[in-house]
Protein backbone atom coordinates (compact mmCIF):
# COMPACT_ATOMS: atom_id res chain seq x y z
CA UNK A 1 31.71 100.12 47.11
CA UNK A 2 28.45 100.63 47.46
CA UNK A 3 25.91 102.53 45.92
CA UNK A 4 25.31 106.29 46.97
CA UNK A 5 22.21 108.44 46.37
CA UNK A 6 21.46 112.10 47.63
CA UNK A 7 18.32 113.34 47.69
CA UNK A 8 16.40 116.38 49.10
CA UNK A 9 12.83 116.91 49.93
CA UNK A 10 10.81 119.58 52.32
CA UNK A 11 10.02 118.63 55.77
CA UNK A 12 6.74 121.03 56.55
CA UNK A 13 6.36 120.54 60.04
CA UNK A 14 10.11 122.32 60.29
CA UNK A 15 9.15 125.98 59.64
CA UNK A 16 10.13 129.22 60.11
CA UNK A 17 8.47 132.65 58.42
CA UNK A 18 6.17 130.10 56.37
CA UNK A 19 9.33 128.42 54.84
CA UNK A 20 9.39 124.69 55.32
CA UNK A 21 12.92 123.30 56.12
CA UNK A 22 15.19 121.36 53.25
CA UNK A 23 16.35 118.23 54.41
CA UNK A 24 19.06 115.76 52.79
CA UNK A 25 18.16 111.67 52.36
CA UNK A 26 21.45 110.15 52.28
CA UNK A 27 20.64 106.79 50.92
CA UNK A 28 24.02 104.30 50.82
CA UNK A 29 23.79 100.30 50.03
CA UNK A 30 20.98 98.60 52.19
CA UNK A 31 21.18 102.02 55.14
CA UNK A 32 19.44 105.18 55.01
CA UNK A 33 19.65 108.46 56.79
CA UNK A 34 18.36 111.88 57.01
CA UNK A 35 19.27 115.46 58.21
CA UNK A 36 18.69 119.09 57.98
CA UNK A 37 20.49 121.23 55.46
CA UNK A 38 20.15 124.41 57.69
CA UNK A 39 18.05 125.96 54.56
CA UNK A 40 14.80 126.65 54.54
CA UNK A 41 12.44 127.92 51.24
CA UNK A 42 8.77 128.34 50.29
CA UNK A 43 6.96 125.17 49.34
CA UNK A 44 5.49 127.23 46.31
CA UNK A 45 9.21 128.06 44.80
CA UNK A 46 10.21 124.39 45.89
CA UNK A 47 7.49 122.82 43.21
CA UNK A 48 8.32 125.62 40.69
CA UNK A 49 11.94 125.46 40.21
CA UNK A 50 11.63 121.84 40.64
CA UNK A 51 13.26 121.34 43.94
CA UNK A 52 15.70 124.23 42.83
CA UNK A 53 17.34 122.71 40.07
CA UNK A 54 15.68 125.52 37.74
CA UNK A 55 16.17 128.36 40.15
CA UNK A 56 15.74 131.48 38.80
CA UNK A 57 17.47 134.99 39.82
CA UNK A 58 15.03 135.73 42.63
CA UNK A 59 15.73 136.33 45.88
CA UNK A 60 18.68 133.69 47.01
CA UNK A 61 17.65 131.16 45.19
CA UNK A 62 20.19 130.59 43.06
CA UNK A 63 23.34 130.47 45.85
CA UNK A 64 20.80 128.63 47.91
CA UNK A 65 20.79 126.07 45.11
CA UNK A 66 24.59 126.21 44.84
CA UNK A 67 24.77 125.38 48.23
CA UNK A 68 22.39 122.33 48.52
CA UNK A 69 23.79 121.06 45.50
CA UNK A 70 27.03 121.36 46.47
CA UNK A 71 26.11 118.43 49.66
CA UNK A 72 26.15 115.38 47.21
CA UNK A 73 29.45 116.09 46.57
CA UNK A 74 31.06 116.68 50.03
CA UNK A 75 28.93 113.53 50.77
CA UNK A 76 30.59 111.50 48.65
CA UNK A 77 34.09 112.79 49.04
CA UNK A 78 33.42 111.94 52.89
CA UNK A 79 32.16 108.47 51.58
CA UNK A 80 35.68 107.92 50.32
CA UNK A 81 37.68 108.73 52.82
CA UNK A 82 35.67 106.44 55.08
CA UNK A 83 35.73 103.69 52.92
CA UNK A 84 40.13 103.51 53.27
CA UNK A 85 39.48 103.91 56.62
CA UNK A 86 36.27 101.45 57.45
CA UNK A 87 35.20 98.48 55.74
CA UNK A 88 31.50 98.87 56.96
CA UNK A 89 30.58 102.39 56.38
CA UNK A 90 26.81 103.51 56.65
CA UNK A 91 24.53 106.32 55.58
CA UNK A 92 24.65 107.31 59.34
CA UNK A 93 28.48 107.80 59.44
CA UNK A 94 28.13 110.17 56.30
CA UNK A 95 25.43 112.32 58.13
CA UNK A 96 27.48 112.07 60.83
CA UNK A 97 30.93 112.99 59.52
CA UNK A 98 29.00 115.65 57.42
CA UNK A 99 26.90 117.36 60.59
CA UNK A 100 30.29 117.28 62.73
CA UNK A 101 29.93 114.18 64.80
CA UNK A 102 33.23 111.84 65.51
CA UNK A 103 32.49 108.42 63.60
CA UNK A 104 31.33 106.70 66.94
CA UNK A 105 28.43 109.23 66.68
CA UNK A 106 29.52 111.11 69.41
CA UNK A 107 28.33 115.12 69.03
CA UNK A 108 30.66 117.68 68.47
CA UNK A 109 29.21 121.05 70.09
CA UNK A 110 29.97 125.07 69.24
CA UNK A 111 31.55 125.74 72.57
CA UNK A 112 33.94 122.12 73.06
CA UNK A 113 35.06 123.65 69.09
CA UNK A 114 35.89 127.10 70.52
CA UNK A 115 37.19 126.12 73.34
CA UNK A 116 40.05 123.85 71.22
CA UNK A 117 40.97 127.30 69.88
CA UNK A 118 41.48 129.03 72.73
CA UNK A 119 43.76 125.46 73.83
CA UNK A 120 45.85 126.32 70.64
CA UNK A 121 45.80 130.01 71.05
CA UNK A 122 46.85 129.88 74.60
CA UNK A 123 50.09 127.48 73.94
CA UNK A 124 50.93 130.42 70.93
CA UNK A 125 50.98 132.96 73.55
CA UNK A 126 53.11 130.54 75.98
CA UNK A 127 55.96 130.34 72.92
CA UNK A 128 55.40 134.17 72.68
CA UNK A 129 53.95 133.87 68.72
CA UNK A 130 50.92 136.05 69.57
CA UNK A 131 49.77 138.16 72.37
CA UNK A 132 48.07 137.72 75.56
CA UNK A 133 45.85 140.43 75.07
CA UNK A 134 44.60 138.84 72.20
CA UNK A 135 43.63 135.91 73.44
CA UNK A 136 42.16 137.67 76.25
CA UNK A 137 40.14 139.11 73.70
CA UNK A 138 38.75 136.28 72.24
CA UNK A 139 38.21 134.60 75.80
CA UNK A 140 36.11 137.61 76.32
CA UNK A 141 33.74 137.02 73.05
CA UNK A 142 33.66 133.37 74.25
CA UNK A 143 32.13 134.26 77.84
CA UNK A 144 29.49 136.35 76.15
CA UNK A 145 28.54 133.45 73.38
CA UNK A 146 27.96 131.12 76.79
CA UNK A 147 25.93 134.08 78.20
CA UNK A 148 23.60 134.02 75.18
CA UNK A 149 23.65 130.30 74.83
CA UNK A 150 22.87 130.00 78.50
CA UNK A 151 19.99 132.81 78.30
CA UNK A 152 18.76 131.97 74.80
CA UNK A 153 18.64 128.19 75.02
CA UNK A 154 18.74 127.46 78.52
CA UNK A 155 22.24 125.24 77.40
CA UNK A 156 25.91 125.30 78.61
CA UNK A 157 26.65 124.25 75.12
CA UNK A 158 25.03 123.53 71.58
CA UNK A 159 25.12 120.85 69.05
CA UNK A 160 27.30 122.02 66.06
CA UNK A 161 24.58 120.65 63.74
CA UNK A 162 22.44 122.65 64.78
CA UNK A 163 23.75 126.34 64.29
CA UNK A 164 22.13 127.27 61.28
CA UNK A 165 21.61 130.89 59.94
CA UNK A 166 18.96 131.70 62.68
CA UNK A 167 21.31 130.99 65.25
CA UNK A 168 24.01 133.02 63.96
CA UNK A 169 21.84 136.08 63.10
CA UNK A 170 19.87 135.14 66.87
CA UNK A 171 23.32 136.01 68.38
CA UNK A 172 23.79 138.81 66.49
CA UNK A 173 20.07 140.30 67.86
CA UNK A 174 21.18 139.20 71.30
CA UNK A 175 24.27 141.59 70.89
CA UNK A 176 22.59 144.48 69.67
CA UNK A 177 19.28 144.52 71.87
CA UNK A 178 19.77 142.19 74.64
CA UNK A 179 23.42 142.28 75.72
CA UNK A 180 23.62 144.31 79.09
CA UNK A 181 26.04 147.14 78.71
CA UNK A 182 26.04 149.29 81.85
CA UNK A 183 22.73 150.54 82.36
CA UNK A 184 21.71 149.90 79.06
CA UNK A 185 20.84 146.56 76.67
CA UNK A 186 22.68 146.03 73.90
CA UNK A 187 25.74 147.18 71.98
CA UNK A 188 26.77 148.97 68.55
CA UNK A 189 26.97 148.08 65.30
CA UNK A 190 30.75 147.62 65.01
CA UNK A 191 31.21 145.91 68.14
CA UNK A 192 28.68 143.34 67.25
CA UNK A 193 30.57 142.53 63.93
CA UNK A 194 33.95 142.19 65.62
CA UNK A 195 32.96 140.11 68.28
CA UNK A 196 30.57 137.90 65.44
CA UNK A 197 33.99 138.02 62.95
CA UNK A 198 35.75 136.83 66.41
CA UNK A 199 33.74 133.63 66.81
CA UNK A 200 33.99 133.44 63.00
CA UNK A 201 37.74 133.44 62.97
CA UNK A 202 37.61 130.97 65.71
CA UNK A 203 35.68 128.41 64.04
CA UNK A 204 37.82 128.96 61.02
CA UNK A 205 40.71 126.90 63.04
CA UNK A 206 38.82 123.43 63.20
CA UNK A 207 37.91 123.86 59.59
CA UNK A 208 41.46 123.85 59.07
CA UNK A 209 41.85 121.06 60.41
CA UNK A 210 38.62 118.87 58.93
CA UNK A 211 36.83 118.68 62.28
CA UNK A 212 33.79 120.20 60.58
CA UNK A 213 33.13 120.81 57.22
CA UNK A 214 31.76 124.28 57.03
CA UNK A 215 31.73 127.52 58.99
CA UNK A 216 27.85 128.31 59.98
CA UNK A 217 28.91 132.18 60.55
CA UNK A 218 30.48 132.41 57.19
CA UNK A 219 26.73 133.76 56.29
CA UNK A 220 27.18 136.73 58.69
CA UNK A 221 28.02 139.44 56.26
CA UNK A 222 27.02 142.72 58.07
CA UNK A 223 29.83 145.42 57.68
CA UNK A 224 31.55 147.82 60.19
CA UNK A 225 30.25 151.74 59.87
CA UNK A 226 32.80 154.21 58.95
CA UNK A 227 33.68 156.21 61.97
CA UNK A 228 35.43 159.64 62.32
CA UNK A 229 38.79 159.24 62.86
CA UNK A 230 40.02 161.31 65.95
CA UNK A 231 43.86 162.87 65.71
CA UNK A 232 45.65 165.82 67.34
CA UNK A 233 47.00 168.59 65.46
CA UNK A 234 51.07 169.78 66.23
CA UNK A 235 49.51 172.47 68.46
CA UNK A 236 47.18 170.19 70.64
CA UNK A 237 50.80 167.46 70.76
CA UNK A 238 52.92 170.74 72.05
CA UNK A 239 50.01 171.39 74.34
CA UNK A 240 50.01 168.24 76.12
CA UNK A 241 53.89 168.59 75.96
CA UNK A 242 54.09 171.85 77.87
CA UNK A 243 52.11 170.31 80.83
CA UNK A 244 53.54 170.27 84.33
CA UNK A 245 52.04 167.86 86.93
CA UNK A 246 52.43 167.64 90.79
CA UNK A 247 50.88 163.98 89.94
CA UNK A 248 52.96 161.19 89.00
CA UNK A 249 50.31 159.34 87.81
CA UNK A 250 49.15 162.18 85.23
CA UNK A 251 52.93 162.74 84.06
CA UNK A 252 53.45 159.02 83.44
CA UNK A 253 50.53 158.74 81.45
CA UNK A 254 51.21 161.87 79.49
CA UNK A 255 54.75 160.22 78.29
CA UNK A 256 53.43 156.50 77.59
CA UNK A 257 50.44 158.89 75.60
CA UNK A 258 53.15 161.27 73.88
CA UNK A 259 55.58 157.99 72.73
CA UNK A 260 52.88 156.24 71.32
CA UNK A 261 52.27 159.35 69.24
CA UNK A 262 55.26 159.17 68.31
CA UNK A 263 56.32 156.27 67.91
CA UNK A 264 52.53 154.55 66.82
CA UNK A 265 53.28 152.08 69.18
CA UNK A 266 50.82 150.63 71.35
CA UNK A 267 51.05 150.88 75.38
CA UNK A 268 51.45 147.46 75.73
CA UNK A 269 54.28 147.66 73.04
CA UNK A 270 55.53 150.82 74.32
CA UNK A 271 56.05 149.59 78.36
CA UNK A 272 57.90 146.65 76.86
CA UNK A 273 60.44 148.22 75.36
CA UNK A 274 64.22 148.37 77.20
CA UNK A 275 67.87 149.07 76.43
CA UNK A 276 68.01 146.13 74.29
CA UNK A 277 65.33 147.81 71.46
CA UNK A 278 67.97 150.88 71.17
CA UNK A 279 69.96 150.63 67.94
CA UNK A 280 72.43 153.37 67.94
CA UNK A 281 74.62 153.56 64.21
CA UNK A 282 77.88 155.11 63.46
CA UNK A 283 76.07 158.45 62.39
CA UNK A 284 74.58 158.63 65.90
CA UNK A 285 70.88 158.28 64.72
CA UNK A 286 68.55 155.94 66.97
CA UNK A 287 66.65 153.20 66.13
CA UNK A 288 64.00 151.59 67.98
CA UNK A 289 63.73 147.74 67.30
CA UNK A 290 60.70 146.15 68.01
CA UNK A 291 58.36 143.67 67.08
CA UNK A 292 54.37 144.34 67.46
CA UNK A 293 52.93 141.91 69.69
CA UNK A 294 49.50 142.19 68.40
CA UNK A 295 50.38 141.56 65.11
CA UNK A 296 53.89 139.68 65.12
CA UNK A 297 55.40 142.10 62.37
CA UNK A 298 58.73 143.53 62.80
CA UNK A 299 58.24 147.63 63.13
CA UNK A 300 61.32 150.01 63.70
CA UNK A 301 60.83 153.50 64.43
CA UNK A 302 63.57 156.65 64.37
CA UNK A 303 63.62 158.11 67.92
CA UNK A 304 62.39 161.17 67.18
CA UNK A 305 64.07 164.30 69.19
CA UNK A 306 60.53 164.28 71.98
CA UNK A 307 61.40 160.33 71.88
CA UNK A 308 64.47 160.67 73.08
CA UNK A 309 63.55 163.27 75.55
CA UNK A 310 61.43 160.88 77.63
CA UNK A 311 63.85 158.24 77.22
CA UNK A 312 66.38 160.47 79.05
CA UNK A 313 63.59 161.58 81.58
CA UNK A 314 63.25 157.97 82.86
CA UNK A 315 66.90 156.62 81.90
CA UNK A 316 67.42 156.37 86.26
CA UNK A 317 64.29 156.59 87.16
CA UNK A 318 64.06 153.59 89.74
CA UNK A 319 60.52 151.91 88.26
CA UNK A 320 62.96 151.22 85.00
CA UNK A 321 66.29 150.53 86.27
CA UNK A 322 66.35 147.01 87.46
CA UNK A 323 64.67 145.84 84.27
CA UNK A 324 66.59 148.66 81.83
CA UNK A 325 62.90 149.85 80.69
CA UNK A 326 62.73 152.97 78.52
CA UNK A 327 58.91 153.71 80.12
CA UNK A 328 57.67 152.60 83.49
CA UNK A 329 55.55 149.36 83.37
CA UNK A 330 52.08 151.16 83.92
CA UNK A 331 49.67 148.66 84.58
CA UNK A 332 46.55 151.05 86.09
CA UNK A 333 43.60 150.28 84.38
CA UNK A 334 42.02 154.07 84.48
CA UNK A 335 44.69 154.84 81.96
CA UNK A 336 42.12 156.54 79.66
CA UNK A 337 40.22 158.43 82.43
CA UNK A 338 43.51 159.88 83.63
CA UNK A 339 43.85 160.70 79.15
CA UNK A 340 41.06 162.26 79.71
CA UNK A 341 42.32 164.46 82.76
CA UNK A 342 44.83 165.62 80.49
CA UNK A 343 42.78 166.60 77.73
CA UNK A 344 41.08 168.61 80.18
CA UNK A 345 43.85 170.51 81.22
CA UNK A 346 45.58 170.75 78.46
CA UNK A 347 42.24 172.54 77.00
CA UNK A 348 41.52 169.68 74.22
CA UNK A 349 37.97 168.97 73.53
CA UNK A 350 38.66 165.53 71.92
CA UNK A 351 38.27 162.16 73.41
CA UNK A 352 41.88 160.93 74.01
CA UNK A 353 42.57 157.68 73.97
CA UNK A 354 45.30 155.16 72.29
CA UNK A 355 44.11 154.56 69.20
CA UNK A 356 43.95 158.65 68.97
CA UNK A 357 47.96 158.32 69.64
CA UNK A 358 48.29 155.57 66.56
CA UNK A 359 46.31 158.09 64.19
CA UNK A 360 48.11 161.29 65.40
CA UNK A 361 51.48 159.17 64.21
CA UNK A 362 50.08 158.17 60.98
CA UNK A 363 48.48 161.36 60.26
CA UNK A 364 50.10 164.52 62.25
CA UNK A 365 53.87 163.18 62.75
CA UNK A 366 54.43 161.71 59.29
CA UNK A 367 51.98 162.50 56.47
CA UNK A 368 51.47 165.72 57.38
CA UNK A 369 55.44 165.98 56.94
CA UNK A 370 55.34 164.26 53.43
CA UNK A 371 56.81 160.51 54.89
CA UNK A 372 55.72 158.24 52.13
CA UNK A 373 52.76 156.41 52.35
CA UNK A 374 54.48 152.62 52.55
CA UNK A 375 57.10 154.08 55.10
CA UNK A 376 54.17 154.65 57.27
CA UNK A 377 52.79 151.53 56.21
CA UNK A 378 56.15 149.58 57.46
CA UNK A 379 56.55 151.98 60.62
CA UNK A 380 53.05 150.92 61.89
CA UNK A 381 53.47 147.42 61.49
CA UNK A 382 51.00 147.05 59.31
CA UNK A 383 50.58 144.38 56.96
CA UNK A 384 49.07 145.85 53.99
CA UNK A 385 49.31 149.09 52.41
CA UNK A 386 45.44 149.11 52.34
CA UNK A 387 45.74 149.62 56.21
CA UNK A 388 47.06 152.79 55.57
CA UNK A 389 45.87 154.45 53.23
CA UNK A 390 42.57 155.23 55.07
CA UNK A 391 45.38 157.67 56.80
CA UNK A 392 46.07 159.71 54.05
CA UNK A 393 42.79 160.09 52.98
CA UNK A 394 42.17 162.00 56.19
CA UNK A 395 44.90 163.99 55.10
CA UNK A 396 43.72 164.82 51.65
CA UNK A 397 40.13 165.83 53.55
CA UNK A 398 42.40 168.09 55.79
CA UNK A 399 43.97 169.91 52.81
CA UNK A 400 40.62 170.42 51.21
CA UNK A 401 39.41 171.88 54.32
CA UNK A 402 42.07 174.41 54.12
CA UNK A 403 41.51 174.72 50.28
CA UNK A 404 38.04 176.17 50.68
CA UNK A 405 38.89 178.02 53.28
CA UNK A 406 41.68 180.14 51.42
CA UNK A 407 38.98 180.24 48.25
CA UNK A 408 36.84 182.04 50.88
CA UNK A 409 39.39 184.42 51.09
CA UNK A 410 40.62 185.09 47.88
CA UNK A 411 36.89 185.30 46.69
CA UNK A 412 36.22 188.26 48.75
């Protein structure tokens, strides 16, 4: 084999906010290549620490240094693998193999990468192992990547090698200011880091499988904000109950609405749901059987008495018949401005919407009424406890609420 040398040295006419761009000399036998680490640093810490090797605790120096360091190595396990596979490898197949380019030197781009995923994702949904609305999810945060490729760099596509951290964090600027969302530009904080975690995810699948060797976005590392939680009380639930509509449009989505509260299921879980989901023992209690289709984990449910009311309500009711659904198959997508009719009527001031029905289950229905944390956990389909237990906290804020207010009292 022959001999292999890594070295790294500052290219100053690559700069950005007066930091001069590291670049890699991959130096193997007779050939010799170079290429961009994606890191940049000041020239004046670069002489200092002695190209980094005596970083010091300032700023990112030292997990900068970790991470150039750490190239050699990946270098020459690449220069291994080649060399079973090749009998004439070349400092320009290590860069290449490295930067995620095929070994004919052909370059692998950002979109061709995502687009394998949503290949793979889409023949998942086909043998029914994830959802479709999941993967219409992540086609959506792949249309808005092209936008911003298109608008940022004038390209249908970009080379892989060259998403550094100023790409990634230039995408997550084109989100928040630049993005158009209805009359406005640009959208919140916690959309932004779903959508980046999206494309991060994404990219996670051909590191899986040694396309590339790294994930660029793994540097994004912005957290959601905490939002307030948004749950009906027992009085607001009995309120929406005791509705009567001339509308069969408002009194459809008023049921789907009042079994997702209690059941926690999703719409789309909660429309797909027929005969065949009813588990009725010897004791005469009722199960519902069902497995989430967002997140493939088996969740059964109790039929509640309410439950079993609107089951009964649309037992021969002719949009469930023929396919023995317990809920008609609702497909109207103003399903959360006709919520929001309701609320109206029903004289609630809060923003309905589903994820209000998945919170009123965790928090109204069965806390509230002393269900075990990790029965709630398993009910909801969740996969950790963790995912809970932000659930009972609400709870413990609720009882403190009341607390105080009966120290008000008894302090008088």
């Amino acid at each position: 084999m022959s001999k292999l040398n890594v070295s790294f040295y500052l290219k100053n006419d690559k700069q950005r906010n007066g930091e001069s761009a590291i670049y890699a000399k991959i130096k193997l036998g007779s050939t010799t290549s170079t290429m961009s680490t994606g890191k940049y640093i000041c020239p004046i810490r670069w002489g200092k620490t002695n190209m980094l090797q005596n970083a010091k605790r300032k700023g990112n120096e030292v997990s900068l240094k970790n991470f150039i360091y750490e190239i050699p190595r990946e270098i020459s396990d690449i220069y291994l693998k080649l060399s079973k596979e090749t009998k004439n490898t070349s400092a320009r197949d290590l860069k290449n193999t490295y930067s995620g380019r095929t070994n004919t030197g052909a370059r692998i781009t950002i979109i061709k990468l995502l687009d394998s995923y949503i290949v793979n994702f889409t023949k998942r949904v086909e043998k029914e192992e994830v959802s479709l609305r999941t993967l219409e999810k992540y086609e959506g945060v792949l249309r808005i990547f092209k936008e911003f490729i298109n608008k940022k760099y004038n390209q249908k596509d970009y080379p892989f090698e060259d998403v550094d951290n100023q790409f990634v964090y230039s995408f997550d600027d084109y989100l928040r200011y630049e993005k158009p969302n209805g009359a406005k530009l640009g959208i919140g904080n916690n959309t932004a880091v779903k959508y980046i975690s999206n494309i991060k995810s994404m990219l996670n699948y051909s590191v899986k499988r040694s396309v590339i060797k790294y994930n660029p976005f793994s540097v994004y590392d912005e957290k959601l904000n905490d939002i307030d939680t948004v749950f009906l009380s027992q009085l607001e639930l009995e309120k929406i109950e005791a509705l009567k509509f001339e509308s069969y449009r408002l009194d459809t989505v008023r049921d789907i609405f009042l079994f997702s509260c209690y059941t926690s299921y999703a719409p789309v879980d909660s429309m797909n749901l027929t005969l065949d989901n009813l588990d009725i023992e010897n004791d005469g209690v009722c199960w519902i059987r069902t497995t989430r289709q967002k997140s493939g984990v088996k969740s059964d449910i109790v039929a509640l008495p309410p439950i079993l009311k609107i089951i009964e309500k649309y037992k021969y009711d002719p949009r469930c018949v023929d396919e023995k659904r317990l809920l008609p198959n609702y497909s109207n997508q103003k399903m959360n401005e006709y919520l929001k009719e309701i609320a109206e009527l029903a004289g609630i001031k809060k923003r309905l919407t589903w994820y209000v029905s998945r919170h009123t289950f965790a928090t109204t229905v069965c806390l509230s009424n002393k269900i075990p944390l990790e029965v709630v956990s398993k009910m909801m389909g969740h996969k950790k406890i963790t995912q809970t237990q932000h659930y009972a906290k609400l709870i413990d804020e609720r009882v403190k609420e009341e607390a105080n207010k009966l120290k008000e009292i008894y302090s008088k």
